[in-house]
PDB file of N, CA and C in Angstrom:
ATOM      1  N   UNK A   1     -24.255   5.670  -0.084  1.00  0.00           N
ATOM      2  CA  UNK A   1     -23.104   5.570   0.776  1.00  0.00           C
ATOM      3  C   UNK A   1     -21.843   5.723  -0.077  1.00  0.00           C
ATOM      4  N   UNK A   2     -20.903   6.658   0.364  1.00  0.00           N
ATOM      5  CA  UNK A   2     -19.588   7.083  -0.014  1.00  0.00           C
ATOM      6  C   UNK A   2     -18.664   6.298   0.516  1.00  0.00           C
ATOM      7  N   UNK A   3     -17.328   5.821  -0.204  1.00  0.00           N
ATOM      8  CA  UNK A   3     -16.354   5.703   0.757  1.00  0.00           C
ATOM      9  C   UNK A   3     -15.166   6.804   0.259  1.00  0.00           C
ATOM     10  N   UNK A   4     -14.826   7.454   1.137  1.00  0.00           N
ATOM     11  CA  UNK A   4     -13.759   8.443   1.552  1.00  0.00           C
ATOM     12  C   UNK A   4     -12.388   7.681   2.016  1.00  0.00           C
ATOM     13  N   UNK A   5     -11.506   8.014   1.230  1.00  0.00           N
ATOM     14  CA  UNK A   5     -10.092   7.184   1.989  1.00  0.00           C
ATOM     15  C   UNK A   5      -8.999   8.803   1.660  1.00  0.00           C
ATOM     16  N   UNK A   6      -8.717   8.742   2.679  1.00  0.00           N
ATOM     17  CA  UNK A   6      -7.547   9.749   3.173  1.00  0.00           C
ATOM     18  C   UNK A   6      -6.556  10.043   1.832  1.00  0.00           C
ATOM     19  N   UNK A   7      -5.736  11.068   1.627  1.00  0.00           N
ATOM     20  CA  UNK A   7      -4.625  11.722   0.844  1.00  0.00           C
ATOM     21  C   UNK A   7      -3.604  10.316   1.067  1.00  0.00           C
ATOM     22  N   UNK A   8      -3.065   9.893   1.880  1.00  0.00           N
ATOM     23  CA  UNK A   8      -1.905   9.432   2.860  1.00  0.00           C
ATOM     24  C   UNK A   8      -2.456   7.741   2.048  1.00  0.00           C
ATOM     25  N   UNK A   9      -3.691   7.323   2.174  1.00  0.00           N
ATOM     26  CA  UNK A   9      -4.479   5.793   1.701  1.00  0.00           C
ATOM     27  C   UNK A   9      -4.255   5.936   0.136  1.00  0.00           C
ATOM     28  N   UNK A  10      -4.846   7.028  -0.185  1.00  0.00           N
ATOM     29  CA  UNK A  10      -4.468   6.926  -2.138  1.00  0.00           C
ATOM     30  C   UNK A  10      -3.452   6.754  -2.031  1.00  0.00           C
ATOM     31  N   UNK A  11      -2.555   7.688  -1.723  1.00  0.00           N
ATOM     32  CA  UNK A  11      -1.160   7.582  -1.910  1.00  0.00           C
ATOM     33  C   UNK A  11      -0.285   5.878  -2.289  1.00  0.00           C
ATOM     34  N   UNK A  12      -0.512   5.651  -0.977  1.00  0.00           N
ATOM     35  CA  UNK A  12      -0.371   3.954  -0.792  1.00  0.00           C
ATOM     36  C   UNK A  12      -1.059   3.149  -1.939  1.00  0.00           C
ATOM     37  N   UNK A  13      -2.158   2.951  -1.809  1.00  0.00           N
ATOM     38  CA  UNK A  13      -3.143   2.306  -2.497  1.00  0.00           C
ATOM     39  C   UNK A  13      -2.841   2.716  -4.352  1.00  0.00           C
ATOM     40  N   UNK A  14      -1.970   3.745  -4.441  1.00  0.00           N
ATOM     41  CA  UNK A  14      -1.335   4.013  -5.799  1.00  0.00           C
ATOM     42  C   UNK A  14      -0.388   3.255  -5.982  1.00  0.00           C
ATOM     43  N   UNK A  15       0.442   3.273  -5.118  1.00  0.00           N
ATOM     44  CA  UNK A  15       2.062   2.519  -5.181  1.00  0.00           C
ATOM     45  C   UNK A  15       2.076   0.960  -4.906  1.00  0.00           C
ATOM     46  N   UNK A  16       0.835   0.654  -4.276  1.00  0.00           N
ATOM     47  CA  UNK A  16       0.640  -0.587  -4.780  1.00  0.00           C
ATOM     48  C   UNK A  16       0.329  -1.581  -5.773  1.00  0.00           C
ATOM     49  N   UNK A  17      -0.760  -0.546  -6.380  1.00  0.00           N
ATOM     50  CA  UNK A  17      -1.036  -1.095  -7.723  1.00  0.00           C
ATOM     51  C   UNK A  17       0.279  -0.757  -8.690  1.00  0.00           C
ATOM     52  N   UNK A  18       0.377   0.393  -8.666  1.00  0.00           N
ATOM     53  CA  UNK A  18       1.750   0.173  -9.491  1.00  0.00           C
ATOM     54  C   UNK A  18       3.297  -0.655  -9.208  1.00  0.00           C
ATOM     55  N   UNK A  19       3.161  -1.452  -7.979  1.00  0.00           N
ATOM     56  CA  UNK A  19       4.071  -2.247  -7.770  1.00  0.00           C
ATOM     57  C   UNK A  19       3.499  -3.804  -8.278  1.00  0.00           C
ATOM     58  N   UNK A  20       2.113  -3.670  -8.362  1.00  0.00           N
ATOM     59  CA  UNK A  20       1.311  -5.125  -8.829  1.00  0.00           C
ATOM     60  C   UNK A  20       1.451  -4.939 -10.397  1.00  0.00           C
ATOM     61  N   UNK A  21       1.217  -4.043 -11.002  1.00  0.00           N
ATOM     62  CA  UNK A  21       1.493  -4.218 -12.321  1.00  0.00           C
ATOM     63  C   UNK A  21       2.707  -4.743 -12.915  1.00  0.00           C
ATOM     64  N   UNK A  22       3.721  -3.554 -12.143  1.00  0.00           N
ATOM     65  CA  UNK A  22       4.540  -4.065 -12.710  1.00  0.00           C
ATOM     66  C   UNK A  22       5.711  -5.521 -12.650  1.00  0.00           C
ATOM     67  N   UNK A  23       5.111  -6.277 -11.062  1.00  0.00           N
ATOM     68  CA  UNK A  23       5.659  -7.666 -10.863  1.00  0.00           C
ATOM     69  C   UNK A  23       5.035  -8.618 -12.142  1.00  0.00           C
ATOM     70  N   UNK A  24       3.734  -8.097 -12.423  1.00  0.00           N
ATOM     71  CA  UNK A  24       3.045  -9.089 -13.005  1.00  0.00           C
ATOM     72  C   UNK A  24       3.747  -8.677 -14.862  1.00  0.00           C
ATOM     73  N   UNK A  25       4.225  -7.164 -15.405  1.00  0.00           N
ATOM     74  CA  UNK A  25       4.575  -7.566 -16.392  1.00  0.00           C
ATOM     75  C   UNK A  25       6.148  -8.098 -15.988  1.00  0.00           C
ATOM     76  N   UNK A  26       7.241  -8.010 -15.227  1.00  0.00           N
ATOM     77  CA  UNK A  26       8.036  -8.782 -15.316  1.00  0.00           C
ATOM     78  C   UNK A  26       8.084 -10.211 -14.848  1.00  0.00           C
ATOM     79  N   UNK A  27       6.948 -10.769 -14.452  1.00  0.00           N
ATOM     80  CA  UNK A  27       6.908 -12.272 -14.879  1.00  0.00           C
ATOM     81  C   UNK A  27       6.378 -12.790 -16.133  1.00  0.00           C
ATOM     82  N   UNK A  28       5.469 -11.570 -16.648  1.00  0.00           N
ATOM     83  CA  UNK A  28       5.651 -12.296 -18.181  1.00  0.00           C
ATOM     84  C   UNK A  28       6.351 -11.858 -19.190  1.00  0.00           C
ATOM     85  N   UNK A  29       7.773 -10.694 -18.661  1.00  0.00           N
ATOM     86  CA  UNK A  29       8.291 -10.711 -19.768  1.00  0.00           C
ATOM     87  C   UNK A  29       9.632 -10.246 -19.144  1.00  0.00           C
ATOM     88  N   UNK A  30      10.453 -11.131 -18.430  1.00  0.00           N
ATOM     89  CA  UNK A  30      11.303 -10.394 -17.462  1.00  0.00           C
ATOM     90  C   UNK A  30      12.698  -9.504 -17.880  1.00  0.00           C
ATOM     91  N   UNK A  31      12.965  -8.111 -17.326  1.00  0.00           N
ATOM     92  CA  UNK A  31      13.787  -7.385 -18.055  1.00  0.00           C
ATOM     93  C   UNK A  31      12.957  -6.400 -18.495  1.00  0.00           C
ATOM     94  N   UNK A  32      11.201  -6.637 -18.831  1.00  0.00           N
ATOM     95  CA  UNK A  32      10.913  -5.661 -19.563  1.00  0.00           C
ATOM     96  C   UNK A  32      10.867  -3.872 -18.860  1.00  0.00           C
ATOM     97  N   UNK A  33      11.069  -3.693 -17.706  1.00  0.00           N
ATOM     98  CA  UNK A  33      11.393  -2.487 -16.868  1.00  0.00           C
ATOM     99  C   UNK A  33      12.463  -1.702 -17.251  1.00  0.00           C
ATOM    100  N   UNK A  34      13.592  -2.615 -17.313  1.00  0.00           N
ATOM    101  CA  UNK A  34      14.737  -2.159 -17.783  1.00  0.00           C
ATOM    102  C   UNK A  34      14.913  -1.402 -19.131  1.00  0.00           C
ATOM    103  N   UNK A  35      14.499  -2.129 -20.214  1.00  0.00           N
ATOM    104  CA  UNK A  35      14.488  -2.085 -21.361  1.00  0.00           C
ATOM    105  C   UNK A  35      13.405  -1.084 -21.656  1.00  0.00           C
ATOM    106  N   UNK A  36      11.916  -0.905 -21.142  1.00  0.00           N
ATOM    107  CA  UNK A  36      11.515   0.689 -21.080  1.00  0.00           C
ATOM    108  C   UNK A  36      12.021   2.074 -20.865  1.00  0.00           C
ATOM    109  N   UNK A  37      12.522   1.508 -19.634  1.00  0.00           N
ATOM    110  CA  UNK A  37      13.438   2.487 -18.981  1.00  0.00           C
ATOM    111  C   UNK A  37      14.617   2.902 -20.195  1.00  0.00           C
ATOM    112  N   UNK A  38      15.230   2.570 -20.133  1.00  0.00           N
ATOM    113  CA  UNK A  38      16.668   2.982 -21.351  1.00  0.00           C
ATOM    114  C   UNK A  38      15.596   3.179 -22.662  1.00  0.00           C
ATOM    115  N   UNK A  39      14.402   2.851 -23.358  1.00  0.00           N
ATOM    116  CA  UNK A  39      13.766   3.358 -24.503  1.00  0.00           C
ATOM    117  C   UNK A  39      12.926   5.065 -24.256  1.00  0.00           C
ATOM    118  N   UNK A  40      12.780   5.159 -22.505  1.00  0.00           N
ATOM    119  CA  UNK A  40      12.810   6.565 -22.250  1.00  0.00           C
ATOM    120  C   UNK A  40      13.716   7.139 -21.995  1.00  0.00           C
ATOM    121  N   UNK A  41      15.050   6.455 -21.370  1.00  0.00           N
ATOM    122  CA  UNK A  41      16.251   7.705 -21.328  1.00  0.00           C
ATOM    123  C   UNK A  41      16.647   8.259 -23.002  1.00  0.00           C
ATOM    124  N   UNK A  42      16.449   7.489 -23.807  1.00  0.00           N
ATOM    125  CA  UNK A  42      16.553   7.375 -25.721  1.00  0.00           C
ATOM    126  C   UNK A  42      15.428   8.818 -25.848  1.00  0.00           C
ATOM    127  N   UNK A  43      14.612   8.239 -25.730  1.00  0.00           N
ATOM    128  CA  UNK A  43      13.345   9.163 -25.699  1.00  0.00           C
ATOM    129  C   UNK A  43      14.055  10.910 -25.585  1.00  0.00           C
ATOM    130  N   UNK A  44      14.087  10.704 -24.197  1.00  0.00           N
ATOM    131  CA  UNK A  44      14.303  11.972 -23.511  1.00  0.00           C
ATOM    132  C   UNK A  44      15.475  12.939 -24.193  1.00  0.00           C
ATOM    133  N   UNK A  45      16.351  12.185 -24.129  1.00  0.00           N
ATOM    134  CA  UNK A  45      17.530  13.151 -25.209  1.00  0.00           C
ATOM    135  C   UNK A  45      16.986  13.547 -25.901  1.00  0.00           C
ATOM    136  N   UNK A  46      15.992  13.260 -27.068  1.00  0.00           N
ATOM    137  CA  UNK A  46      15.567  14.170 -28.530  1.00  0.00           C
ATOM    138  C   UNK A  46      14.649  15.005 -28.210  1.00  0.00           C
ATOM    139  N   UNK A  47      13.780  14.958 -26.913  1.00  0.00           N
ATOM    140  CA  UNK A  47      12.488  15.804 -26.562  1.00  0.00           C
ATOM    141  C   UNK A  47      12.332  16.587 -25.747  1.00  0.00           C
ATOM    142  N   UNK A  48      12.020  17.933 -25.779  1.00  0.00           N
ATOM    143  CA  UNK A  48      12.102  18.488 -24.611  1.00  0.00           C
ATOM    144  C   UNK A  48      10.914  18.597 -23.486  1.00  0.00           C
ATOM    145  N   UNK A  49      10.091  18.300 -24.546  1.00  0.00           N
ATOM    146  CA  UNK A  49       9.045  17.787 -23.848  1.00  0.00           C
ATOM    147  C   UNK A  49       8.220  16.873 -24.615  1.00  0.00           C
ATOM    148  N   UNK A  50       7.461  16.003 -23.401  1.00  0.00           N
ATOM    149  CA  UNK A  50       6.644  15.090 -23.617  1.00  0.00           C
ATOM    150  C   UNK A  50       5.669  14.336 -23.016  1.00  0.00           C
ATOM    151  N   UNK A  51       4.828  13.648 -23.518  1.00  0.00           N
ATOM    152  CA  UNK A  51       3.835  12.525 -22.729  1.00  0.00           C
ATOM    153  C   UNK A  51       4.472  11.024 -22.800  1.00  0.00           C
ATOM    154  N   UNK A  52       3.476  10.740 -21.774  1.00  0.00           N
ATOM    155  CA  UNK A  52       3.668   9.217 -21.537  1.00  0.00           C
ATOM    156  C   UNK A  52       2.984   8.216 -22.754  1.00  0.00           C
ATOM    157  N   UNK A  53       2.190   8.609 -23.555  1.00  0.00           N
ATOM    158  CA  UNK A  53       1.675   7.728 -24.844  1.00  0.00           C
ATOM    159  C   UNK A  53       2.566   8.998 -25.688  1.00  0.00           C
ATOM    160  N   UNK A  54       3.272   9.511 -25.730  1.00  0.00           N
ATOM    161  CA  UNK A  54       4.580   9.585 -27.161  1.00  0.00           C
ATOM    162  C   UNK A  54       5.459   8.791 -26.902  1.00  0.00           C
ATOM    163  N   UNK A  55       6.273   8.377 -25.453  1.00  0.00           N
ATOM    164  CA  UNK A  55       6.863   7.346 -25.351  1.00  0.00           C
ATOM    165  C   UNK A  55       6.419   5.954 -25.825  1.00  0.00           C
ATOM    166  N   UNK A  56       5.443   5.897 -25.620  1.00  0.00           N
ATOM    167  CA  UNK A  56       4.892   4.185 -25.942  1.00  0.00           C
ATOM    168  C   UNK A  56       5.130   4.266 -27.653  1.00  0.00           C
ATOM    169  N   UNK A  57       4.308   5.486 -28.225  1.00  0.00           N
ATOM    170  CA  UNK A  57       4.337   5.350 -29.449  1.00  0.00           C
ATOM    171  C   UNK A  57       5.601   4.954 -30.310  1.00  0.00           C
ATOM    172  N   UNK A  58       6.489   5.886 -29.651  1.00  0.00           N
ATOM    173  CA  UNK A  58       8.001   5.997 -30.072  1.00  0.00           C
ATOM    174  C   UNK A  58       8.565   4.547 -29.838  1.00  0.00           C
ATOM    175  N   UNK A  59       7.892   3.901 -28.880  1.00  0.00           N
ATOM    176  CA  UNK A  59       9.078   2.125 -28.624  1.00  0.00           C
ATOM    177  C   UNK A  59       7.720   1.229 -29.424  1.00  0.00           C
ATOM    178  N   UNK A  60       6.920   1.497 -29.308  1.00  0.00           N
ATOM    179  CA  UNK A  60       5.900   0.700 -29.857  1.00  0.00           C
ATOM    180  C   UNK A  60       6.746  -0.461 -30.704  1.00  0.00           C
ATOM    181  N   UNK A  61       7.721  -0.499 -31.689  1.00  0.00           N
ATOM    182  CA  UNK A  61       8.651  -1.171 -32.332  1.00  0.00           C
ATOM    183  C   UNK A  61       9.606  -1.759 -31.887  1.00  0.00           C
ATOM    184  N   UNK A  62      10.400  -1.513 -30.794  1.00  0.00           N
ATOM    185  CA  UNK A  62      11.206  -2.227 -29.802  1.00  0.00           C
ATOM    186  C   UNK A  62      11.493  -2.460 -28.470  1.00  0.00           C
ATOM    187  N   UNK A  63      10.079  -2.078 -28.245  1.00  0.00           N
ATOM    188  CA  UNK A  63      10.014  -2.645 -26.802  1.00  0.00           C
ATOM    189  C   UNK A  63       8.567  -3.629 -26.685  1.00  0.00           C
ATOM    190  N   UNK A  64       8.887  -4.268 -25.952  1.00  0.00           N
ATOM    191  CA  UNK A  64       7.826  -5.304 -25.811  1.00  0.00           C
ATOM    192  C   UNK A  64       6.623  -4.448 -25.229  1.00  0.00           C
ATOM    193  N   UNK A  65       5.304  -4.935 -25.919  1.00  0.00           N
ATOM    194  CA  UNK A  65       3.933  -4.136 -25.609  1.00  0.00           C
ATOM    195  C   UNK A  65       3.495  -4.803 -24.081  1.00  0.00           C
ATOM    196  N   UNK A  66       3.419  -4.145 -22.688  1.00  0.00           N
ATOM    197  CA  UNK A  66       2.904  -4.939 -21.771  1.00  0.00           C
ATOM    198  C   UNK A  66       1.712  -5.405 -21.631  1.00  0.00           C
ATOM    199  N   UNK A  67       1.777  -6.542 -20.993  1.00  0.00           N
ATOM    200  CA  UNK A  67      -0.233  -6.699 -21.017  1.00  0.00           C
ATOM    201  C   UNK A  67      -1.024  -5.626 -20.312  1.00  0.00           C
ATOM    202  N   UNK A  68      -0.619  -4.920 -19.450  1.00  0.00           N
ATOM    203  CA  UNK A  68      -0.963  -4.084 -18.837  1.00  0.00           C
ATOM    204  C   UNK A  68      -0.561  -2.896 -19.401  1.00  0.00           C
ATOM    205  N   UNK A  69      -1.040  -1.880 -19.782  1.00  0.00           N
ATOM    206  CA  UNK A  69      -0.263  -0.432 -20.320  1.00  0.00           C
ATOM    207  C   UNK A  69       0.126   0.338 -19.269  1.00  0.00           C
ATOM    208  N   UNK A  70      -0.561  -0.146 -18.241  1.00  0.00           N
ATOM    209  CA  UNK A  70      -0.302   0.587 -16.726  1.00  0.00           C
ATOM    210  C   UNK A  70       1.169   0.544 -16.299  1.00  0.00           C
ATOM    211  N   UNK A  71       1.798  -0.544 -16.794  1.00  0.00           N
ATOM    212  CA  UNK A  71       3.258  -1.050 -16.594  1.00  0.00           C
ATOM    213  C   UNK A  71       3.859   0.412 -17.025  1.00  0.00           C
ATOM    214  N   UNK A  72       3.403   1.173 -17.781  1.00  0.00           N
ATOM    215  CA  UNK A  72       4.330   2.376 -18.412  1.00  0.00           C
ATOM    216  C   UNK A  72       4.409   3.159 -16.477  1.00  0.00           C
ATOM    217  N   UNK A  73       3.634   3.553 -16.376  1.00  0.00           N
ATOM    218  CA  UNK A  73       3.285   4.038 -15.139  1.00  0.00           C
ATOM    219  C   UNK A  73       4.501   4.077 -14.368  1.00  0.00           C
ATOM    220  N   UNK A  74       5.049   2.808 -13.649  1.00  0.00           N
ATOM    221  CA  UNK A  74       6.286   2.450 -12.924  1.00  0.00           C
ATOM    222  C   UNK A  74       7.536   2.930 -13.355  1.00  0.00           C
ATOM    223  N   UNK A  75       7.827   2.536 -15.259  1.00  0.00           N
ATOM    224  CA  UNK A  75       8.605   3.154 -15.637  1.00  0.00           C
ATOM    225  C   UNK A  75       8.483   4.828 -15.533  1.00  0.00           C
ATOM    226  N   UNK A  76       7.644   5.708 -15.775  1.00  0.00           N
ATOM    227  CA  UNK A  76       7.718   6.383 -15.647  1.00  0.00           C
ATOM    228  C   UNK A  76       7.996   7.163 -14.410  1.00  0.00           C
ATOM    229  N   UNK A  77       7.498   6.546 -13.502  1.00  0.00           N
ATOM    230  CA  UNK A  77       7.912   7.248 -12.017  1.00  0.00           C
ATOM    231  C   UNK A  77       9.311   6.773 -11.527  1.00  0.00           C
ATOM    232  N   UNK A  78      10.031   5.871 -12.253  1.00  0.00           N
ATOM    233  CA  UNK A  78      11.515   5.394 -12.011  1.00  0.00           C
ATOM    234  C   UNK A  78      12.376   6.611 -12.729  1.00  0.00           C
ATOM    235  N   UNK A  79      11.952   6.991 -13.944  1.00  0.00           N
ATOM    236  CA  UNK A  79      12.480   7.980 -14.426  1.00  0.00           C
ATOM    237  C   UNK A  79      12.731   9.216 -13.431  1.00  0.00           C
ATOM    238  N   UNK A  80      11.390   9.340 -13.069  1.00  0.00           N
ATOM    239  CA  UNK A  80      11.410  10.801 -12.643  1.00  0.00           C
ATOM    240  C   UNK A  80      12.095  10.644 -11.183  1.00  0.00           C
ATOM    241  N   UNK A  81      12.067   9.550 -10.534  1.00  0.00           N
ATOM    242  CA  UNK A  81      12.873   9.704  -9.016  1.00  0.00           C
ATOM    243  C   UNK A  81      14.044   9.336  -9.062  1.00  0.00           C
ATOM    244  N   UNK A  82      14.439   8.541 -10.522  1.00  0.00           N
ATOM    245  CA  UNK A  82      15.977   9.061 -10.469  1.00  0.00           C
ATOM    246  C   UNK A  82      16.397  10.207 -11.415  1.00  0.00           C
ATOM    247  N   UNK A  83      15.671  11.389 -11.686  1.00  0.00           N
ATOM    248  CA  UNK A  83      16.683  12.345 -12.205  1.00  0.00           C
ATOM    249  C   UNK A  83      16.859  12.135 -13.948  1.00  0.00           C
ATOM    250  N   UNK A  84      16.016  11.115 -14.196  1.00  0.00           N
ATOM    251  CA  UNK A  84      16.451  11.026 -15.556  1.00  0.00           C
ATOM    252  C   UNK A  84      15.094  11.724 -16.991  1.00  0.00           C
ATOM    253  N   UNK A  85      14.039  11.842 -16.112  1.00  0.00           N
ATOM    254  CA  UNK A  85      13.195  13.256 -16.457  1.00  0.00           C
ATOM    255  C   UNK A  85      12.517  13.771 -15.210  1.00  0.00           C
ATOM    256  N   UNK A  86      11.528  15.134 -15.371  1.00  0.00           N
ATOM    257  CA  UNK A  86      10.842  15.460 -14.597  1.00  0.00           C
ATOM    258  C   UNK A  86       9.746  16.064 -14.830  1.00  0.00           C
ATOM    259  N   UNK A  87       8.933  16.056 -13.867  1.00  0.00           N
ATOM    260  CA  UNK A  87       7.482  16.850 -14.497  1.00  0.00           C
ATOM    261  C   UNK A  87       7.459  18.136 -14.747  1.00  0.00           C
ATOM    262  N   UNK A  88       7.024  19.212 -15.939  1.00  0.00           N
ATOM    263  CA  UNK A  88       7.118  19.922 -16.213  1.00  0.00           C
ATOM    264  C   UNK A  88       6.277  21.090 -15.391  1.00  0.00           C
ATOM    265  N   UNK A  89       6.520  21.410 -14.548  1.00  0.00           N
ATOM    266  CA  UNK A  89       5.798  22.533 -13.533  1.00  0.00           C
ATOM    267  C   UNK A  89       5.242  24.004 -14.258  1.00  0.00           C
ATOM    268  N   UNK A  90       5.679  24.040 -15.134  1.00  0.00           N
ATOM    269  CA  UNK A  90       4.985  24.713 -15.964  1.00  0.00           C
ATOM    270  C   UNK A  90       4.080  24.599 -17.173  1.00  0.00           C
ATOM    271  N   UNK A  91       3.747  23.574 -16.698  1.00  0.00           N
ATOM    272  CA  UNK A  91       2.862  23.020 -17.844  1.00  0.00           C
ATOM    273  C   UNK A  91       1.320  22.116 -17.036  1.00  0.00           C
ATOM    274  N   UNK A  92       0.990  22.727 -16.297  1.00  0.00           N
ATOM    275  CA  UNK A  92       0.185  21.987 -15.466  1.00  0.00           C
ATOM    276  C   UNK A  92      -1.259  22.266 -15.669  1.00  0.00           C
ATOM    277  N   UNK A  93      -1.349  23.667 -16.505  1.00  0.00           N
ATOM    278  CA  UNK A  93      -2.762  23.366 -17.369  1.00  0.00           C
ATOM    279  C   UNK A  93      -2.747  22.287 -17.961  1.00  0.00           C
ATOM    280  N   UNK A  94      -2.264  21.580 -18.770  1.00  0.00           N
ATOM    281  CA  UNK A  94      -2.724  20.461 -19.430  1.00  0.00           C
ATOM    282  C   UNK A  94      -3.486  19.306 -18.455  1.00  0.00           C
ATOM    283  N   UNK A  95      -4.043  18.525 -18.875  1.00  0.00           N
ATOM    284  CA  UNK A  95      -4.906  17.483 -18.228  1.00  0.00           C
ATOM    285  C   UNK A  95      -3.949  16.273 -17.972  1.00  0.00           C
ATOM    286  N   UNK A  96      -3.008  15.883 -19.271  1.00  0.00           N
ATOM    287  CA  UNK A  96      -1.802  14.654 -18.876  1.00  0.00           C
ATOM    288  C   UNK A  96      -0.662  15.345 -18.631  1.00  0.00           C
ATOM    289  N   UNK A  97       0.092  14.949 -17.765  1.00  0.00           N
ATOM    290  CA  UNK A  97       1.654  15.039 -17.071  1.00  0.00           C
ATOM    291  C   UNK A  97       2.535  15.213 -17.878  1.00  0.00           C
ATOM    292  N   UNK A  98       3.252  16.209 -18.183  1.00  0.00           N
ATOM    293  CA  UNK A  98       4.210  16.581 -19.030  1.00  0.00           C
ATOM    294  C   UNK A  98       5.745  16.545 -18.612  1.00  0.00           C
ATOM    295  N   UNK A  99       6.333  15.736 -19.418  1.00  0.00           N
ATOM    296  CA  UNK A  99       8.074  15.717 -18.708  1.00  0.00           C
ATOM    297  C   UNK A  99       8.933  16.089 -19.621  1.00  0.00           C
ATOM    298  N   UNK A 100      10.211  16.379 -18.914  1.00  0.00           N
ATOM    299  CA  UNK A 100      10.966  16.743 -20.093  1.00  0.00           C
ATOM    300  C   UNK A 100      12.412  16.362 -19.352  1.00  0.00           C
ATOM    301  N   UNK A 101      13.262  16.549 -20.265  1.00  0.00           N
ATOM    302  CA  UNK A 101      14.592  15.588 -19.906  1.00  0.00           C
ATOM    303  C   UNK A 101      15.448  17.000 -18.573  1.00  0.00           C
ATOM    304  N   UNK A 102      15.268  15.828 -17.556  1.00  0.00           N
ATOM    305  CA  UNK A 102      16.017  16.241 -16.440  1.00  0.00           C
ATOM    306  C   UNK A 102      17.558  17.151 -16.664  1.00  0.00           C
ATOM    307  N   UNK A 103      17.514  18.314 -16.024  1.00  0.00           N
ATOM    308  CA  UNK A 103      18.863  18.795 -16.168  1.00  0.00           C
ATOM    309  C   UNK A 103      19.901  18.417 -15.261  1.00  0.00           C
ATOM    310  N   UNK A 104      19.094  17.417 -14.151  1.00  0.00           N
ATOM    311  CA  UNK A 104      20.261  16.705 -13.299  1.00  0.00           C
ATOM    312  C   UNK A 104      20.597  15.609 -13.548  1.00  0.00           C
ATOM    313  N   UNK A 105      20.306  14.586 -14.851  1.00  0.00           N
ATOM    314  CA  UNK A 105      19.905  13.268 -15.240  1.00  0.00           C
ATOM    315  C   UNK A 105      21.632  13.152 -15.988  1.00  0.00           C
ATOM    316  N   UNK A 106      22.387  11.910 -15.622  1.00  0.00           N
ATOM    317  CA  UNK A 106      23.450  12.068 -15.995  1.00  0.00           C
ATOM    318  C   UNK A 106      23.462  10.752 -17.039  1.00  0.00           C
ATOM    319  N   UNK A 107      22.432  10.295 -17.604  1.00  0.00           N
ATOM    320  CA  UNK A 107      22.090   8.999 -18.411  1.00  0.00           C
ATOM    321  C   UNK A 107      22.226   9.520 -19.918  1.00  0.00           C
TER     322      UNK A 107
END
């Protein structure tokens, strides 16, 4: 027996967990969203392109490590829906998600 859940159910069932991760790392480390966030807008200026573990690597030193690594996740999709990177549409052979610093991103 299979279970099958709809395009529309992942969808959801994505944005939830990534809203559970990331409540749970800012109760144990509150601010830490923020402070990702601005270590990828840092990021993004020097790179034109990139992954989501070169970012980690790159803060690994000043940003707090989450208990969850999934926490990157949130940050990363905050980036990209405000404009401050985006996914690289030409780069979609690759297997991981490639971004590069938004040309509408005014950070």
């Amino acid at each position: 027996m299979s279970l099958v859940i709809s395009k529309d159910q992942a969808n959801i069932n994505r944005e939830q967990g990534i809203a559970k991760v990331q409540e749970s790392t800012e109760v144990a480390c509150p601010g830490w969203t923020d402070i990702a966030l601005n270590a990828v807008i840092a990021f993004a200026k020097s790179h034109e392109h990139f992954l989501t573990e070169e970012v980690r690597e790159y803060c690994h030193e000043f940003v707090p490590e989450p208990r969850d690594a999934r926490a990157w996740g949130a940050v990363i999709r905050r980036a990209v829906k405000t404009n401050i990177i985006s996914f690289d549409q030409d780069m979609r052979l690759h297997v991981l998600p490639i971004y590069h610093q938004s040309p509408y991103g005014n950070h």
